[in-house]
C-alpha atoms as a PDB file:
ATOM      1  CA  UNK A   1       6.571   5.765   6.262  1.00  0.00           C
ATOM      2  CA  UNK A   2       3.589   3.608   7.373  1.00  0.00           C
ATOM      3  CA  UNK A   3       4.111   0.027   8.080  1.00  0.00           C
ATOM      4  CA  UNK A   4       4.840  -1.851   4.863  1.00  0.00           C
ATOM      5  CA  UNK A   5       2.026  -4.669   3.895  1.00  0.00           C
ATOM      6  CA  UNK A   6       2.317  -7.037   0.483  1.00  0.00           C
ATOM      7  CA  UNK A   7      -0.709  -4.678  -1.836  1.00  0.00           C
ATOM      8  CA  UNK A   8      -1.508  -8.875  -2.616  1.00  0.00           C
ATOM      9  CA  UNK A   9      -0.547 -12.460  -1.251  1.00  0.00           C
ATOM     10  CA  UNK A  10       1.170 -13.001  -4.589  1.00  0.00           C
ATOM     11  CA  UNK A  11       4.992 -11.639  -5.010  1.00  0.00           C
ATOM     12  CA  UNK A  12       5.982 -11.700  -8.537  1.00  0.00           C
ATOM     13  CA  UNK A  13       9.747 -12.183  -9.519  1.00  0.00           C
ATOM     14  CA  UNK A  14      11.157 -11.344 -13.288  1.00  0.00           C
ATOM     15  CA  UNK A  15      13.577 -13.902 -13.859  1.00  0.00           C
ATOM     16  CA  UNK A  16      14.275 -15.527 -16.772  1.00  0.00           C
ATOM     17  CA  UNK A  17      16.339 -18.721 -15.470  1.00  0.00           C
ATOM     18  CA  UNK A  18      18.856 -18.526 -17.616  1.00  0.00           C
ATOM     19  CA  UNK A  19      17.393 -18.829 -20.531  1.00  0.00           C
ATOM     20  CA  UNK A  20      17.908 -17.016 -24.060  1.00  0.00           C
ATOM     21  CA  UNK A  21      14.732 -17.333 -24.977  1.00  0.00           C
ATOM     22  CA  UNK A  22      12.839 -15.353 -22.264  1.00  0.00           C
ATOM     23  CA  UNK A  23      12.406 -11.639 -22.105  1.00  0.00           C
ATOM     24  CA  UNK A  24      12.346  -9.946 -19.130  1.00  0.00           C
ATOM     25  CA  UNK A  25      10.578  -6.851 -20.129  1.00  0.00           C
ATOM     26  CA  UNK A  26       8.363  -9.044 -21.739  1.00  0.00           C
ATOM     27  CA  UNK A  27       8.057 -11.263 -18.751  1.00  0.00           C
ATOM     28  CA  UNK A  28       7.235  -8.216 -16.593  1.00  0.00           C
ATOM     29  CA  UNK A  29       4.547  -6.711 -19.160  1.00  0.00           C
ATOM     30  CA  UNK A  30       3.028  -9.905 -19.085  1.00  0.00           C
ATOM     31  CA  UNK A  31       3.024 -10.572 -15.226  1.00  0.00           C
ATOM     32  CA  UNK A  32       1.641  -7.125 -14.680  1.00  0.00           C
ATOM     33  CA  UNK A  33      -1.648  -7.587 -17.680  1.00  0.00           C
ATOM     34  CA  UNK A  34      -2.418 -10.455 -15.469  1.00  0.00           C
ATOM     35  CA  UNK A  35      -3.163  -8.228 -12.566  1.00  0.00           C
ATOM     36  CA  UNK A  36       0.184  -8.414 -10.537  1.00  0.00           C
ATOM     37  CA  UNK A  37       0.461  -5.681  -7.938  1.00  0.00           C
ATOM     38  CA  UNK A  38       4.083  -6.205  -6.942  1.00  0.00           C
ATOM     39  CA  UNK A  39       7.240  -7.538  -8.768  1.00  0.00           C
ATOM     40  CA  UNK A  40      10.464  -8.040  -8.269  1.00  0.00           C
ATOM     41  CA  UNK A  41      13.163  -7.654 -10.684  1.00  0.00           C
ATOM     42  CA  UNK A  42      16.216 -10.077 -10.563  1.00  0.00           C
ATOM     43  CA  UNK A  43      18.886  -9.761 -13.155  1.00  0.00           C
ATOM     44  CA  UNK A  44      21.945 -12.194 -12.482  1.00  0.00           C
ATOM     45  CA  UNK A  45      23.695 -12.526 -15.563  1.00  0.00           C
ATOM     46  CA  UNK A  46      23.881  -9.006 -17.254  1.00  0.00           C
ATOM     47  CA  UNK A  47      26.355  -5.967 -16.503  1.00  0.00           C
ATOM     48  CA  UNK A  48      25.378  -3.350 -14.174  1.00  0.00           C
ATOM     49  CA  UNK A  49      24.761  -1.137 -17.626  1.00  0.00           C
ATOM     50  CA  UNK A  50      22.308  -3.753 -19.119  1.00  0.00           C
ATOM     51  CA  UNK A  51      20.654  -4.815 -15.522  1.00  0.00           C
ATOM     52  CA  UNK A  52      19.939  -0.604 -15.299  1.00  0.00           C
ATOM     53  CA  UNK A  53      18.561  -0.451 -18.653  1.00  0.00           C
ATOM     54  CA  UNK A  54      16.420  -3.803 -17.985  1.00  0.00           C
ATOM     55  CA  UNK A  55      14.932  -1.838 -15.042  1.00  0.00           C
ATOM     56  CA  UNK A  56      14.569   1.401 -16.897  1.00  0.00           C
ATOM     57  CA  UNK A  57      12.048  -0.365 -18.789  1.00  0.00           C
ATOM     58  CA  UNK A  58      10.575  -2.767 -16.507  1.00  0.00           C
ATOM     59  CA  UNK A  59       9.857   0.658 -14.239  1.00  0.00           C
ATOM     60  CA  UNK A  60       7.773   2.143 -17.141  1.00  0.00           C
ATOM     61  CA  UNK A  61       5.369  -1.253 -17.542  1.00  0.00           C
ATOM     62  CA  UNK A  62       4.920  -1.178 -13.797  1.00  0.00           C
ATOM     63  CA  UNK A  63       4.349   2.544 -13.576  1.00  0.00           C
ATOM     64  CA  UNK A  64       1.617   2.019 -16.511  1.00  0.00           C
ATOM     65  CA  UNK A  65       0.323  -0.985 -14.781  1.00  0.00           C
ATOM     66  CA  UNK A  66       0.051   0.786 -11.272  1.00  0.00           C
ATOM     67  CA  UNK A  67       2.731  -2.474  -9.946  1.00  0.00           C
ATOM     68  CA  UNK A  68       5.474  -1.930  -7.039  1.00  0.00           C
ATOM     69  CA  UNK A  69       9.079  -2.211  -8.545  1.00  0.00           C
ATOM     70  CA  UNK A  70      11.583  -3.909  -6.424  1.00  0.00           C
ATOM     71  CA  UNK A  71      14.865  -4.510  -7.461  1.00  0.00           C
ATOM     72  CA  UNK A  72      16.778  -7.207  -6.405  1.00  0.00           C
ATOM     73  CA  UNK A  73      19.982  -6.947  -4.997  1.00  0.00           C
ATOM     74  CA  UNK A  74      20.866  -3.659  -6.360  1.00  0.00           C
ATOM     75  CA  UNK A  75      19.617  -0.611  -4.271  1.00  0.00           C
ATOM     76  CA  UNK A  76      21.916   1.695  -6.634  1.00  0.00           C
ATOM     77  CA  UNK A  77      20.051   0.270  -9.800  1.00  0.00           C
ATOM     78  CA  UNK A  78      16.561   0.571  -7.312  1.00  0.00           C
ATOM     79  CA  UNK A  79      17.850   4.273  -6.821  1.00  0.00           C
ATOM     80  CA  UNK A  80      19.102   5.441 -10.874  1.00  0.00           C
ATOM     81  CA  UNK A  81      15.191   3.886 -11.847  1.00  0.00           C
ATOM     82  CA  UNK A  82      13.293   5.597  -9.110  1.00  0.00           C
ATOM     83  CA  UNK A  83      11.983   1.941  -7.924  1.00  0.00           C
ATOM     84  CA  UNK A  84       9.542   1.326  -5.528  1.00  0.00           C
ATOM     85  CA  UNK A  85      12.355  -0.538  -3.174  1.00  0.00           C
ATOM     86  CA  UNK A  86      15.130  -3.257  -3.117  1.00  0.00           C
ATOM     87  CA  UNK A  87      15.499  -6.654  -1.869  1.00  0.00           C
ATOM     88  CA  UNK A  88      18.850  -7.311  -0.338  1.00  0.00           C
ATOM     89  CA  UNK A  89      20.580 -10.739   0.154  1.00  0.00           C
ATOM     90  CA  UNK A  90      22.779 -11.601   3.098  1.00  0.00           C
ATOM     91  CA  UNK A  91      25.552 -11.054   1.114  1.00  0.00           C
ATOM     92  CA  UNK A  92      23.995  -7.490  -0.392  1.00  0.00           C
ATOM     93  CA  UNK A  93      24.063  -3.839   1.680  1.00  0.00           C
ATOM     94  CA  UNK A  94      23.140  -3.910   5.091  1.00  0.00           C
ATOM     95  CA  UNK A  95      19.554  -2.670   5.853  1.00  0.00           C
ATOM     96  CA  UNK A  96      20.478   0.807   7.007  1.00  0.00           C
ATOM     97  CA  UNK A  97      23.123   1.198   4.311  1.00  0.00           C
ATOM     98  CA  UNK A  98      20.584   0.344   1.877  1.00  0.00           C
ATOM     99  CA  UNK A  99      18.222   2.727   3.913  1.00  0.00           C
ATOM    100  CA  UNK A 100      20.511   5.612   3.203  1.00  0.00           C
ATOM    101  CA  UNK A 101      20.951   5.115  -0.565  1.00  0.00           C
ATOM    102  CA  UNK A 102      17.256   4.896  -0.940  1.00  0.00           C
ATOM    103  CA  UNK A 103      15.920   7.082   1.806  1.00  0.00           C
ATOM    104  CA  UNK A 104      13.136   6.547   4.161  1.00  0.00           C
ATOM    105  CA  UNK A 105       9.923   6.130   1.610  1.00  0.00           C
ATOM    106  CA  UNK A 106      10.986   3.382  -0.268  1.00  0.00           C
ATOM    107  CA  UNK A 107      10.850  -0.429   0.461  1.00  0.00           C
ATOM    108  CA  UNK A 108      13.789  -2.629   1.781  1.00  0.00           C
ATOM    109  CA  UNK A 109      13.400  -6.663   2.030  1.00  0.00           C
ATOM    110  CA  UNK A 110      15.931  -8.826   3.425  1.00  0.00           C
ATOM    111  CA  UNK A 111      15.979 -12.718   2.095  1.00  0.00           C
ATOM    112  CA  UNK A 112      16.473 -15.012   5.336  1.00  0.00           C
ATOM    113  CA  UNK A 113      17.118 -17.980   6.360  1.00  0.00           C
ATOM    114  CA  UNK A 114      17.231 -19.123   9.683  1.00  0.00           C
ATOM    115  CA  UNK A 115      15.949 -17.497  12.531  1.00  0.00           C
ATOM    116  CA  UNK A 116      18.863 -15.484  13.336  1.00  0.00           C
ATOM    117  CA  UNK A 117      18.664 -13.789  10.200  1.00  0.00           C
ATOM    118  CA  UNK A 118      15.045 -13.008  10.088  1.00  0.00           C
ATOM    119  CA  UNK A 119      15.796 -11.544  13.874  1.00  0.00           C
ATOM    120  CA  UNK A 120      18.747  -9.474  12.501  1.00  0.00           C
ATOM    121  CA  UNK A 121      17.061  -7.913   9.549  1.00  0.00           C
ATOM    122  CA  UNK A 122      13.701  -7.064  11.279  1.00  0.00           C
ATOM    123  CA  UNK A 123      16.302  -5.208  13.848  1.00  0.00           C
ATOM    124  CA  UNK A 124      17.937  -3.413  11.401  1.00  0.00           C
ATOM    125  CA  UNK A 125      15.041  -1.887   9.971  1.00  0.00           C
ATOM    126  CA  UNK A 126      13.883  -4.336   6.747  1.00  0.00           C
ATOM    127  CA  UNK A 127      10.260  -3.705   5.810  1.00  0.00           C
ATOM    128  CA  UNK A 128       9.741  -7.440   5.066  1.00  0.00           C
ATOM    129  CA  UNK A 129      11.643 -10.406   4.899  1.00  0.00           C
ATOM    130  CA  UNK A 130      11.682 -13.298   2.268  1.00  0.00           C
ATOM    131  CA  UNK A 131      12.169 -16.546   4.068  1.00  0.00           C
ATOM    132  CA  UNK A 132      13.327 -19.468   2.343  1.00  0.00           C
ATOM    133  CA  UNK A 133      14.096 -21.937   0.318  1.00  0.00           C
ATOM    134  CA  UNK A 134      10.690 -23.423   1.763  1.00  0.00           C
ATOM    135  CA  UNK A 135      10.372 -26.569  -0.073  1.00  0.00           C
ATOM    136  CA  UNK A 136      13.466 -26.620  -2.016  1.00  0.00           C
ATOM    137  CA  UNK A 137      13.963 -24.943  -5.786  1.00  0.00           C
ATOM    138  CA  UNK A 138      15.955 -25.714  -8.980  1.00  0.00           C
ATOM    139  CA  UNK A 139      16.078 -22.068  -9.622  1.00  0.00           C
ATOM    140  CA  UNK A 140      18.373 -20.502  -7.517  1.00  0.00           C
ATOM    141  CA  UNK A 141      21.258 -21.936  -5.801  1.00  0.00           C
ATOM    142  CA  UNK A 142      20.825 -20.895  -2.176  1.00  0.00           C
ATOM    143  CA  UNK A 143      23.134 -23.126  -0.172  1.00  0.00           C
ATOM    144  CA  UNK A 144      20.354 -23.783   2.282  1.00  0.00           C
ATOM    145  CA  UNK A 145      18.285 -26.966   2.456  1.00  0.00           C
ATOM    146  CA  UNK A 146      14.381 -26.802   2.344  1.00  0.00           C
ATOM    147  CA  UNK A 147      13.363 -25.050   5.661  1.00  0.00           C
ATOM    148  CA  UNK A 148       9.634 -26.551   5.601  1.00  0.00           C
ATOM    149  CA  UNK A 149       6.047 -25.382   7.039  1.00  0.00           C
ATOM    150  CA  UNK A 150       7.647 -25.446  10.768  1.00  0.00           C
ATOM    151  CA  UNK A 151       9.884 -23.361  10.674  1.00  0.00           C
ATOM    152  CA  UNK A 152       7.793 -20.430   8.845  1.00  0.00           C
ATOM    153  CA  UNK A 153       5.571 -20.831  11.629  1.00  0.00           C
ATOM    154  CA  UNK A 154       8.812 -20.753  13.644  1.00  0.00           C
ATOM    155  CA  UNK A 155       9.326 -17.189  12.095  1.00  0.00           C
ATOM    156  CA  UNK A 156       6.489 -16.126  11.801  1.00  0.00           C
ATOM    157  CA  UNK A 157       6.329 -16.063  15.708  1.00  0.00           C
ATOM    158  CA  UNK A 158       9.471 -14.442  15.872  1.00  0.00           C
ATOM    159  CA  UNK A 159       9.472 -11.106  13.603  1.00  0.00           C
ATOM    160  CA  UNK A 160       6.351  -9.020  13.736  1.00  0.00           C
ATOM    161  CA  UNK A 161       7.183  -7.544  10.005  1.00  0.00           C
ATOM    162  CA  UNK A 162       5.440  -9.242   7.061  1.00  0.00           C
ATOM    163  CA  UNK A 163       7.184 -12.510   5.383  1.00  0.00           C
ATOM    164  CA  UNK A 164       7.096 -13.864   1.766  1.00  0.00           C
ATOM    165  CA  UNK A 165       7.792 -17.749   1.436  1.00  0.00           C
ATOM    166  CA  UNK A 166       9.783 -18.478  -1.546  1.00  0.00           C
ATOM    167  CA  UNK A 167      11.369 -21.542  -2.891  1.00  0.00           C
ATOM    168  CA  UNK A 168       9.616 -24.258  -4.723  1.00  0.00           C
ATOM    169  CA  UNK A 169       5.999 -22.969  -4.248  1.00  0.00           C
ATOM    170  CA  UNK A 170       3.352 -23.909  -6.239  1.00  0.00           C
ATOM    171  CA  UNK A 171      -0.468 -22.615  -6.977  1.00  0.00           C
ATOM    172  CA  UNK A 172      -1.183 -25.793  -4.710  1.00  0.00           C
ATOM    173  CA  UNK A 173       1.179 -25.522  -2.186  1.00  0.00           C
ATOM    174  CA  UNK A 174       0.803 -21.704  -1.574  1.00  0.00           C
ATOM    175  CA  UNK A 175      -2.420 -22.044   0.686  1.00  0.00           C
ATOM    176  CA  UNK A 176      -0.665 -23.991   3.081  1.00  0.00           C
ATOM    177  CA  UNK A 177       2.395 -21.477   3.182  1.00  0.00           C
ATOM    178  CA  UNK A 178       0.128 -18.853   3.836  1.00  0.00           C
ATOM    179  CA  UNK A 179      -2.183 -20.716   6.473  1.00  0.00           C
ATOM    180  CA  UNK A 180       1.288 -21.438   8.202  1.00  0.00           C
ATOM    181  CA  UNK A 181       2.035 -17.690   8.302  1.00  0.00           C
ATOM    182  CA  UNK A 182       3.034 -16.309   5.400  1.00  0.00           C
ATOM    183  CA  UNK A 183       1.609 -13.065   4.519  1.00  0.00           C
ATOM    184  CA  UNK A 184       3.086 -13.190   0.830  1.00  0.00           C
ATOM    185  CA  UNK A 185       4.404 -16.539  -1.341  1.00  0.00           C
ATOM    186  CA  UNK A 186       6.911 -15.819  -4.265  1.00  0.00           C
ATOM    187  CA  UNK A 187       6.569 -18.020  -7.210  1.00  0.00           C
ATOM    188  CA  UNK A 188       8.696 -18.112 -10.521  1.00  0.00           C
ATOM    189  CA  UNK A 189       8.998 -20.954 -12.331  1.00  0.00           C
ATOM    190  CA  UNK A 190       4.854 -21.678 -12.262  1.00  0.00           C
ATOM    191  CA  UNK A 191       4.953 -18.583 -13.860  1.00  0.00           C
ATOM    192  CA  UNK A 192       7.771 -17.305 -16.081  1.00  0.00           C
ATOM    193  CA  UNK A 193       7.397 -21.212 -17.763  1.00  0.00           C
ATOM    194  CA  UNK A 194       4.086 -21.004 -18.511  1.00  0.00           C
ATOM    195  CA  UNK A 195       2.191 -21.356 -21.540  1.00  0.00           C
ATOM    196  CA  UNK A 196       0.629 -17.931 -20.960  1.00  0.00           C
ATOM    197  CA  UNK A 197       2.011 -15.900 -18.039  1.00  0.00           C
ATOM    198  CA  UNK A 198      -0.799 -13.423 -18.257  1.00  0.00           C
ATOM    199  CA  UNK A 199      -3.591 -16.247 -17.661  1.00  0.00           C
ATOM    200  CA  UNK A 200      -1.676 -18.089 -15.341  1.00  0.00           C
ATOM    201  CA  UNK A 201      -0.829 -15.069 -12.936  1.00  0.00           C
ATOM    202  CA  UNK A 202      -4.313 -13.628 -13.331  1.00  0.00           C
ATOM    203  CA  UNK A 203      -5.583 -17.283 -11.672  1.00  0.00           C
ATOM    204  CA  UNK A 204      -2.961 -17.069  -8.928  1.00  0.00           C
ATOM    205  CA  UNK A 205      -4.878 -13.522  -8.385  1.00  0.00           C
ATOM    206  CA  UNK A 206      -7.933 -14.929  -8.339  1.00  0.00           C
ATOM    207  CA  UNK A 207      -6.578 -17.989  -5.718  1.00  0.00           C
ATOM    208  CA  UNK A 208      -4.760 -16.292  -3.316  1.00  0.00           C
ATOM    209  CA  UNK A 209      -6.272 -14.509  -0.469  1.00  0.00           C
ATOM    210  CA  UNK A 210      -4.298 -13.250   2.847  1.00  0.00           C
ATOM    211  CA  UNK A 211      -5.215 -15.402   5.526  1.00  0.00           C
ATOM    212  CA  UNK A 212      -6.241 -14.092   9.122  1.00  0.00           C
ATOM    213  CA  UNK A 213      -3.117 -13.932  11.188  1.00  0.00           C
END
């Protein structure tokens, strides 16, 4: 398989954050009408049954919609729905576990960090690495404080593979993660909260352009 690049500087994540009210297949149908070209799927509060059903669903809007599927967390679940790939926490599969449940064409990402861990996981094989929480979030519990612009650039001279910046980024902030060496930023709650996900992901297209590296 080729080297892996982001198809766009904007990585989509499904999540609903907990709340009742939010679909995720509706989420996903809207993220991809607003011109997404990758998503990831994360489903943290359903059974393995419903989470493979979720993505059995989510795989047919992104296969319409011409959108990368990555699961998150689950490489069996990226596996049963044919996804593009999975993205693996430290606590998840190892790389070249993963690599053997899914085989050599699909994609593996690793969330990092420190430097240690976005050394280890470019090792072992990960496609790309998600580095983060950059600026902080309220939407995920990571145990790590916010890692800042320096240390990107920190990473960025250390792995050669491509990195998404996640963790409190905003349609503001994201030119600056990407200047600093980003080659992807992850946004969810400026998206799945809102008014209209379509129109706000289909400006976040429009924004974002990879910067030179």
């Amino acid at each position: 398989m080729p080297a892996f690049r982001f198809p766009h500087p904007f990585y989509a994540i499904v999540d609903t954050l907990g709340q009742p009210e939010l679909s995720y297949t509706e989420l996903a149908q809207q993220i991809c009408a607003g011109g997404a070209k990758l998503l990831q799927l994360r489903v943290k509060e359903h059974s393995t049954r419903d989470f493979l059903t979720i993505a059995q669903q989510v795989r047919t809007i992104c296969r319409h919609y011409d959108c990368l599927l990555i699961i998150n967390d689950r490489a069996d679940v990226a596996l049963a729905v044919d996804a593009d790939g999975a993205h693996l926490g430290q606590d998840d599969l190892p790389v070249g576990a993963a690599r053997r449940v899914l085989g050599s064409g699909k994609v593996i990402g690793v969330s990092t960090h420190d430097p240690e861990q976005a050394r280890a996981a470019a090792r072992e094989g990960a496609d790309y690495i998600g580095f983060g929480p950059l600026f902080g979030t309220q939407t995920k519990e990571t145990g790590y404080t916010a890692r800042g612009l320096e240390q990107l650039q920190e990473i960025r001279r250390l792995v050669r593979i491509p990195i998404v910046a996640i963790g409190g980024i905003t349609i503001e902030r994201a030119p600056l993660v990407l200047t600093a060496g980003a080659d992807a930023v992850a946004m969810i709650s400026e998206i799945v909260r809102a008014p209209d996900v379509a129109a706000r992901v289909a400006v976040v297209m429009r924004t974002l352009t990879a910067p030179p590296h």
